[in-house]
PDB file of N, CA and C in Angstrom:
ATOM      1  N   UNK A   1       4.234 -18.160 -26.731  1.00  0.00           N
ATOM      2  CA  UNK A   1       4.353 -16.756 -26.365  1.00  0.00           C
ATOM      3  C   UNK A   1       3.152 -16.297 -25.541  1.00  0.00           C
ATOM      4  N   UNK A   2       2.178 -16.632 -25.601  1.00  0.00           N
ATOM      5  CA  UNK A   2       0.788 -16.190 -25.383  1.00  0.00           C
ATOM      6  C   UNK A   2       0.776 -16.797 -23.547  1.00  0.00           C
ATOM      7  N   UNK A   3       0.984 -17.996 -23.189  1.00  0.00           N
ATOM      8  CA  UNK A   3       1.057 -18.432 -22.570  1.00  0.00           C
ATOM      9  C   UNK A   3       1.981 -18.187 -21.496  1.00  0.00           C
ATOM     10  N   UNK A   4       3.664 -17.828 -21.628  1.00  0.00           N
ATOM     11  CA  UNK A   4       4.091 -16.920 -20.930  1.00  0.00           C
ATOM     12  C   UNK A   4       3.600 -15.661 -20.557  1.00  0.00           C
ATOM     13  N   UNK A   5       3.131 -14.741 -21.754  1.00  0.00           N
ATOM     14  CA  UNK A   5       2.345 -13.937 -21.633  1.00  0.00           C
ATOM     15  C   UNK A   5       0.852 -13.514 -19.921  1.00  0.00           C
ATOM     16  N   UNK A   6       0.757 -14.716 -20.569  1.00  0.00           N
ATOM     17  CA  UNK A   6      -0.624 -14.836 -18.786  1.00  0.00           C
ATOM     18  C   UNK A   6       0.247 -14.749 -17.807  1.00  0.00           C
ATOM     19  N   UNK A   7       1.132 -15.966 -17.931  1.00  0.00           N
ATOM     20  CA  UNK A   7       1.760 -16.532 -17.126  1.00  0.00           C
ATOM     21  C   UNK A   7       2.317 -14.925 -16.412  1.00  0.00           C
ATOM     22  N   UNK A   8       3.109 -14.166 -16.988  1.00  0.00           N
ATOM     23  CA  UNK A   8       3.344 -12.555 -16.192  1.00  0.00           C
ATOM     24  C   UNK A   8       2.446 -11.500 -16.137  1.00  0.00           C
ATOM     25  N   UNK A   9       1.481 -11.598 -16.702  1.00  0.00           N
ATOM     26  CA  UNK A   9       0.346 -10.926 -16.626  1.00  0.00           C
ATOM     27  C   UNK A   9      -0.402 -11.413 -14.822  1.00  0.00           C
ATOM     28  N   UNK A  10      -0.740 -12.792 -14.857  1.00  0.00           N
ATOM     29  CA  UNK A  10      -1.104 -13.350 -13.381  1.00  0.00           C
ATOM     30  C   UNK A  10      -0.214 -12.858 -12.432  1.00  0.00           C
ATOM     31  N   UNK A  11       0.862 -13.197 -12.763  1.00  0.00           N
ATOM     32  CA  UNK A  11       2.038 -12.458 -11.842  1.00  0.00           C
ATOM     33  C   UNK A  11       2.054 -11.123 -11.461  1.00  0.00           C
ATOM     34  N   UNK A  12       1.798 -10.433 -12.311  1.00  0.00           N
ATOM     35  CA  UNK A  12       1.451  -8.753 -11.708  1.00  0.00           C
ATOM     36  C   UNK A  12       0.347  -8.650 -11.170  1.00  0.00           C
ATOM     37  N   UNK A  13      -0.947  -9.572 -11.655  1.00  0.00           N
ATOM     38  CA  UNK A  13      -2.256  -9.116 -11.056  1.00  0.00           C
ATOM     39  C   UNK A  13      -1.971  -9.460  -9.642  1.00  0.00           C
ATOM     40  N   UNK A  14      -1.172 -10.611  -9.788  1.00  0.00           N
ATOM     41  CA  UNK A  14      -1.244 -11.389  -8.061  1.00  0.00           C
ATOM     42  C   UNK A  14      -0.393  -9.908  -7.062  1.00  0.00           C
ATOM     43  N   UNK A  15       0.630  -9.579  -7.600  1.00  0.00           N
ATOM     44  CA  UNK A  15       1.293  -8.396  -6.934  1.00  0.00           C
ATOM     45  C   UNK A  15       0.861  -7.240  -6.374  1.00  0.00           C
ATOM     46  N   UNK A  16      -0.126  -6.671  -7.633  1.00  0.00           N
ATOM     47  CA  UNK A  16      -0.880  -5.591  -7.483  1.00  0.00           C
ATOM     48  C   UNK A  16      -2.040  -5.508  -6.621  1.00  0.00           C
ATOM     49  N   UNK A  17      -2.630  -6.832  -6.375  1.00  0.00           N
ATOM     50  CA  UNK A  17      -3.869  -7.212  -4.843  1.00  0.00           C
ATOM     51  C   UNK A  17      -3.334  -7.301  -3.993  1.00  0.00           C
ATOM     52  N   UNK A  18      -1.891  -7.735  -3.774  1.00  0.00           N
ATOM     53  CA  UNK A  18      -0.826  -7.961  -3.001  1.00  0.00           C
ATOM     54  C   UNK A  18      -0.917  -6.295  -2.392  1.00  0.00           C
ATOM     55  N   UNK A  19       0.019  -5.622  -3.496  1.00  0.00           N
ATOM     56  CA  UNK A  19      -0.121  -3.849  -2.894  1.00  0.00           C
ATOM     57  C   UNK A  19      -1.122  -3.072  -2.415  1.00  0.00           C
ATOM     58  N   UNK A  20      -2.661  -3.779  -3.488  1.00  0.00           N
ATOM     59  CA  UNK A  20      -4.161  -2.898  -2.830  1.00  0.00           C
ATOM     60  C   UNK A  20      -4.348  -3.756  -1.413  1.00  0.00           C
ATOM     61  N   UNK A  21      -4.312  -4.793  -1.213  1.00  0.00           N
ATOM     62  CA  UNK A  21      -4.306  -5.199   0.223  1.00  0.00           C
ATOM     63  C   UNK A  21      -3.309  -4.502   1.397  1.00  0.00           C
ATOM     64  N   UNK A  22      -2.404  -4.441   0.698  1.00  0.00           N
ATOM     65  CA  UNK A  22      -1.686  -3.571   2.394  1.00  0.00           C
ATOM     66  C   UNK A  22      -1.697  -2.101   1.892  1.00  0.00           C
ATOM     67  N   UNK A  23      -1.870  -1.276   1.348  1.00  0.00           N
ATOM     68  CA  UNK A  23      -2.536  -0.332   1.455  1.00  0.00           C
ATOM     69  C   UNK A  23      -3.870  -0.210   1.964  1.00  0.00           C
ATOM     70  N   UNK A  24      -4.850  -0.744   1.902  1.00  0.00           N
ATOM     71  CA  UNK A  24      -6.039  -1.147   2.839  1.00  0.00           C
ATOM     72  C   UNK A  24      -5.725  -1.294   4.390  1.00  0.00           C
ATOM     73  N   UNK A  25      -4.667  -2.697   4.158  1.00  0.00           N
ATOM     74  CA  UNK A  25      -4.788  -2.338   5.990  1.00  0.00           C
ATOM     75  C   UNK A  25      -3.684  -0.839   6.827  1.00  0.00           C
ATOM     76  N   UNK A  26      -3.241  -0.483   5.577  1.00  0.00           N
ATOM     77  CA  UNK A  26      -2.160   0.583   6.124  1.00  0.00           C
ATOM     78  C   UNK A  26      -3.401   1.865   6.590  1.00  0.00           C
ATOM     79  N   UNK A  27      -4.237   2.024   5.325  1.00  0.00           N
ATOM     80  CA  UNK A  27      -4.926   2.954   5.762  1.00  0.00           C
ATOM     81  C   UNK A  27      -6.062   2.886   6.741  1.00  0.00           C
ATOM     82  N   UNK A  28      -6.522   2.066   6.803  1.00  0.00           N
ATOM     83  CA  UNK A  28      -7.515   1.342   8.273  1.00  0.00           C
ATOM     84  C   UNK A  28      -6.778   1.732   9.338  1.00  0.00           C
ATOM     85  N   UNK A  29      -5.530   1.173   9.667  1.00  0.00           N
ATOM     86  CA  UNK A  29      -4.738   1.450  10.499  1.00  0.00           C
ATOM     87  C   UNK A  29      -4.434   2.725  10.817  1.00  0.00           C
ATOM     88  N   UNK A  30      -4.195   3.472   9.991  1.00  0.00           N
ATOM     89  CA  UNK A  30      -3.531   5.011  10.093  1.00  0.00           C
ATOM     90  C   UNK A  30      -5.291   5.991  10.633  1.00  0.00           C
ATOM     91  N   UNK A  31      -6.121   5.489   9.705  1.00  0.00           N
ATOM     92  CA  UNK A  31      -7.307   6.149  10.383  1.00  0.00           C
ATOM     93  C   UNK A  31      -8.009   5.391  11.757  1.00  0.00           C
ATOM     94  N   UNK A  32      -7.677   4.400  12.320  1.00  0.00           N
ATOM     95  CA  UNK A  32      -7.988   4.322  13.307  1.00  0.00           C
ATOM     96  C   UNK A  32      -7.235   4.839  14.362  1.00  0.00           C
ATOM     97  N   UNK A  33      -5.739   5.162  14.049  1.00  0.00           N
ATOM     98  CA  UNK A  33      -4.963   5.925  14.916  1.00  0.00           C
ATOM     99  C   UNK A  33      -4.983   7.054  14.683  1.00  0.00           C
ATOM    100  N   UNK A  34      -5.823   7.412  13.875  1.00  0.00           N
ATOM    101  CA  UNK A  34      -5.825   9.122  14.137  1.00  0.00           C
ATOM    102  C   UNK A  34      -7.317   9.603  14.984  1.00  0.00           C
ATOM    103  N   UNK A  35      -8.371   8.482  14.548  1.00  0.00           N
ATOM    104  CA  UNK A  35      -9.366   8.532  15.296  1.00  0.00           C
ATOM    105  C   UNK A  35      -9.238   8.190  16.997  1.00  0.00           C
ATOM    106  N   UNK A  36      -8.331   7.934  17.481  1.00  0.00           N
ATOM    107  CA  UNK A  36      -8.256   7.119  18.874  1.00  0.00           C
ATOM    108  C   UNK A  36      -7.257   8.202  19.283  1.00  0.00           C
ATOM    109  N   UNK A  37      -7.229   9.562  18.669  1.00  0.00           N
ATOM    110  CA  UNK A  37      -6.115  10.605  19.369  1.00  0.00           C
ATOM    111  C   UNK A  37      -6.821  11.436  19.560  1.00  0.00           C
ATOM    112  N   UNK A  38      -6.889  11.773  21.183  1.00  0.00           N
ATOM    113  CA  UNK A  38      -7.450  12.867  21.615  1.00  0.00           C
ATOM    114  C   UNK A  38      -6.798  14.303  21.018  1.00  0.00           C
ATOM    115  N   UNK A  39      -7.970  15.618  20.535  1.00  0.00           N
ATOM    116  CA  UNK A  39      -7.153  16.365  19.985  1.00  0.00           C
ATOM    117  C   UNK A  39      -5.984  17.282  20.890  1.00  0.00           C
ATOM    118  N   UNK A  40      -5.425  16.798  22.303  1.00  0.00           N
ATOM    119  CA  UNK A  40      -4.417  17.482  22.561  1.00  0.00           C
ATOM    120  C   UNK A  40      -3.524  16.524  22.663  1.00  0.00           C
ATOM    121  N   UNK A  41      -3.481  15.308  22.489  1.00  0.00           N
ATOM    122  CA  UNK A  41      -1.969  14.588  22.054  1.00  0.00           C
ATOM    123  C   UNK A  41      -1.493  14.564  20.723  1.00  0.00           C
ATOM    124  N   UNK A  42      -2.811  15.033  19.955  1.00  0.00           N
ATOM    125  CA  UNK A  42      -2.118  14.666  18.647  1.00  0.00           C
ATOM    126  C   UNK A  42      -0.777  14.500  17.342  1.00  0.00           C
ATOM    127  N   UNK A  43      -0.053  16.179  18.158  1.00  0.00           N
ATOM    128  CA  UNK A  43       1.321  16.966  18.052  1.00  0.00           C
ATOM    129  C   UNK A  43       2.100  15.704  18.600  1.00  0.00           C
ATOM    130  N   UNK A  44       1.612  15.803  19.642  1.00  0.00           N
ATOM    131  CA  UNK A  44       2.875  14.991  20.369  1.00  0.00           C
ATOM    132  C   UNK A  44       3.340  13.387  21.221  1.00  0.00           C
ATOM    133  N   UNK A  45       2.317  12.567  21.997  1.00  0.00           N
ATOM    134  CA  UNK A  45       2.938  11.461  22.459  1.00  0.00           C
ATOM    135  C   UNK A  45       2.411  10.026  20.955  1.00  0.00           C
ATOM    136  N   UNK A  46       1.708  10.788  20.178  1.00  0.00           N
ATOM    137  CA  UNK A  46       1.377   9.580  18.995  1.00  0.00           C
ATOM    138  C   UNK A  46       2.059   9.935  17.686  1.00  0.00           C
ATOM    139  N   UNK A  47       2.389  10.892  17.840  1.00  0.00           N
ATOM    140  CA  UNK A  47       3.650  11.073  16.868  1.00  0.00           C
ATOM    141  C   UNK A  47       4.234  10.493  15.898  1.00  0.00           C
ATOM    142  N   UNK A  48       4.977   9.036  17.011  1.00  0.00           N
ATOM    143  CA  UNK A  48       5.298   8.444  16.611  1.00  0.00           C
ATOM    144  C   UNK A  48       5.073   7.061  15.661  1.00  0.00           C
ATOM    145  N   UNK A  49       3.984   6.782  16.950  1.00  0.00           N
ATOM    146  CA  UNK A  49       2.890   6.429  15.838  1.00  0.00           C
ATOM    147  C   UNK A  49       2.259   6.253  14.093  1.00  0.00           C
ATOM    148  N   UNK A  50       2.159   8.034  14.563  1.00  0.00           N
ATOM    149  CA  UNK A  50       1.131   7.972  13.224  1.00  0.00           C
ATOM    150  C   UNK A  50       2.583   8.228  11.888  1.00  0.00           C
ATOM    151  N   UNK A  51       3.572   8.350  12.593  1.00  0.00           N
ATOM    152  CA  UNK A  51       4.647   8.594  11.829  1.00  0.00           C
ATOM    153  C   UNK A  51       4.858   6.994  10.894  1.00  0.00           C
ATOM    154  N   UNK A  52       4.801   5.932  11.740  1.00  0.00           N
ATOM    155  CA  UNK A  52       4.750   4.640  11.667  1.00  0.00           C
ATOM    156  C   UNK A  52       3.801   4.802  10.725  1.00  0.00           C
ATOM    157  N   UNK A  53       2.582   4.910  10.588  1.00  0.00           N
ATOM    158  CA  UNK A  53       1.575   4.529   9.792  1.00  0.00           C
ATOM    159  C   UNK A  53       1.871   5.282   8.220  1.00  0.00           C
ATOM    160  N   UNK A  54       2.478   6.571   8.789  1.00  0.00           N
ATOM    161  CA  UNK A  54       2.384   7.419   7.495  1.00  0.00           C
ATOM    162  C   UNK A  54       3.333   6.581   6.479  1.00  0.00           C
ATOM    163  N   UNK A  55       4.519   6.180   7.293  1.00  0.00           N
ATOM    164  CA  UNK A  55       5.430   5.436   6.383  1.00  0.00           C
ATOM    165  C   UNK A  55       5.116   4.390   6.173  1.00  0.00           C
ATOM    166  N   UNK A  56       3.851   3.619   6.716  1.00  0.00           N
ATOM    167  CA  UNK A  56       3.646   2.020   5.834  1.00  0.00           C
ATOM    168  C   UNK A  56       2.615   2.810   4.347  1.00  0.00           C
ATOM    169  N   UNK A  57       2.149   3.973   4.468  1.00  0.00           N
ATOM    170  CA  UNK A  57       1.226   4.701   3.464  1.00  0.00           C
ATOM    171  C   UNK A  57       2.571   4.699   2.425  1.00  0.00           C
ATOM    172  N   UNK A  58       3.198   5.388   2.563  1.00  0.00           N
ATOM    173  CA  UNK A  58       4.372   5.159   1.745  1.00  0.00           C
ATOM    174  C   UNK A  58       5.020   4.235   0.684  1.00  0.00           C
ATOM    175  N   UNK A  59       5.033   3.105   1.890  1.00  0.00           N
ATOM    176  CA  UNK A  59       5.795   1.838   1.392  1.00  0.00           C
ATOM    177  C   UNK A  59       4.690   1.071   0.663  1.00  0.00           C
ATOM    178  N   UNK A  60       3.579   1.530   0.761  1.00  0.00           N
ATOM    179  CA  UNK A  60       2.686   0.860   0.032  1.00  0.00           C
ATOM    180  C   UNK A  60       2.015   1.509  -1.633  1.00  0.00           C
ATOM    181  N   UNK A  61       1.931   2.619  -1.445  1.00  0.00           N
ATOM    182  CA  UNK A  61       1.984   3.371  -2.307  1.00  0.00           C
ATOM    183  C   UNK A  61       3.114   3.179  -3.229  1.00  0.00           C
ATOM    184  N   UNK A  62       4.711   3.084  -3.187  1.00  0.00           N
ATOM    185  CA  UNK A  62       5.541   2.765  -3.569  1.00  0.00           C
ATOM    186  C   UNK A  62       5.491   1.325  -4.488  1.00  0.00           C
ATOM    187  N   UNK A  63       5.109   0.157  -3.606  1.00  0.00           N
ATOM    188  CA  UNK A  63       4.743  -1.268  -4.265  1.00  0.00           C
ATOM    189  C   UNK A  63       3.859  -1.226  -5.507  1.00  0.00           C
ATOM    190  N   UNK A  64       2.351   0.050  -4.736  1.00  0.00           N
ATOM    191  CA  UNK A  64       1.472  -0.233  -5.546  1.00  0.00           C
ATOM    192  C   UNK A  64       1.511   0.393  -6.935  1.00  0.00           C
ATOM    193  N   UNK A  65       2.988   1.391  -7.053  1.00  0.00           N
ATOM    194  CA  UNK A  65       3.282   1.965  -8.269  1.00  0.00           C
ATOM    195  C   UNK A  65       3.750   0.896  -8.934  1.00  0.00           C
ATOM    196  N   UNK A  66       5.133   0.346  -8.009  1.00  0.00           N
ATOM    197  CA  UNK A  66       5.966  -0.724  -8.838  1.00  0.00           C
ATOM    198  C   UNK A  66       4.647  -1.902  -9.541  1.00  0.00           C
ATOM    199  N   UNK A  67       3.730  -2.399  -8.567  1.00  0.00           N
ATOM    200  CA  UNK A  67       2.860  -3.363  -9.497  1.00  0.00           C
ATOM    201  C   UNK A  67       2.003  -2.729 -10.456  1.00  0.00           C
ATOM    202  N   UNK A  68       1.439  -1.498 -10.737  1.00  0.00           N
ATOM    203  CA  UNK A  68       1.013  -0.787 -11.588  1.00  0.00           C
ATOM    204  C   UNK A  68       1.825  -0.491 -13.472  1.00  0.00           C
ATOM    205  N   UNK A  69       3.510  -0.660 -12.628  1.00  0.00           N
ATOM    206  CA  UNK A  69       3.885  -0.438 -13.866  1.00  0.00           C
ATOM    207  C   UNK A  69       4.258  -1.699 -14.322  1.00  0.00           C
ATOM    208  N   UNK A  70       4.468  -2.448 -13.122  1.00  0.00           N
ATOM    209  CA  UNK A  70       4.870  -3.986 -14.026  1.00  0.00           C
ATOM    210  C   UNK A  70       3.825  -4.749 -15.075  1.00  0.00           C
ATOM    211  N   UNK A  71       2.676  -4.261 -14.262  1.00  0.00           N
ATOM    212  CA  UNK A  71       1.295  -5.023 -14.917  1.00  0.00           C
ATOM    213  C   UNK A  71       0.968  -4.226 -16.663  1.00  0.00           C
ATOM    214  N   UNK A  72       1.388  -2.531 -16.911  1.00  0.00           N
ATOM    215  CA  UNK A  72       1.660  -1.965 -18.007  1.00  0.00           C
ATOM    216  C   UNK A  72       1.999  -2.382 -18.486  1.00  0.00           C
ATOM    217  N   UNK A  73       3.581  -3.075 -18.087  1.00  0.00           N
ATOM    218  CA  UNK A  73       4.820  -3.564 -19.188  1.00  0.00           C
ATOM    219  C   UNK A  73       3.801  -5.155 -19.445  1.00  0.00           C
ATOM    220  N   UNK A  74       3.509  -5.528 -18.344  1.00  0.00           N
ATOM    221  CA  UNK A  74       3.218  -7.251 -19.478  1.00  0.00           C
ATOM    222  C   UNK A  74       1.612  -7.331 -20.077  1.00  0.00           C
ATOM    223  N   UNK A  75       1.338  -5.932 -20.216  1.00  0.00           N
ATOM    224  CA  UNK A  75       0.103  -5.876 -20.503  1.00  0.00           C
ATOM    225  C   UNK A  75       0.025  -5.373 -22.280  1.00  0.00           C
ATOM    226  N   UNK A  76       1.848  -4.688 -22.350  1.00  0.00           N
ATOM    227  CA  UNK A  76       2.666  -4.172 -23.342  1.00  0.00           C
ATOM    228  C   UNK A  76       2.301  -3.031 -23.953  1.00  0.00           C
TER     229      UNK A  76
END
């Protein structure tokens, strides 16, 4: 028991560096594209852009819940 035990315990830790790593580069990313916008494009031709970035903030945030709660459950 104990041994499965790690065995999904490693498994979430591995997940959850997994999620703090691309949240890292999501947010590097998102602040270097907000830093590289002059303040009169900002509204409008990077937009899209930072729209892109906002939603990898998202999708990462999202993971980094799911590995947060998985690592709860095998942590029990």
């Amino acid at each position: 028991m104990k041994t499965s035990c790690r065995k999904g315990l490693a498994k979430c830790q591995v997940q959850l560096l997994e999620s703090l790593n691309l949240m890292k580069v999501c947010i590097s990313e998102s602040y270097a594209a907000l830093e590289n916008m002059s303040p009169l494009v900002r509204g409008a031709a990077k937009g899209e852009e930072l729209e892109e970035k906002l939603n990898c903030l998202v999708d990462s945030r999202i993971a980094l819940e799911e590995s947060v709660s998985n690592l709860s459950k095998a942590i029990g």
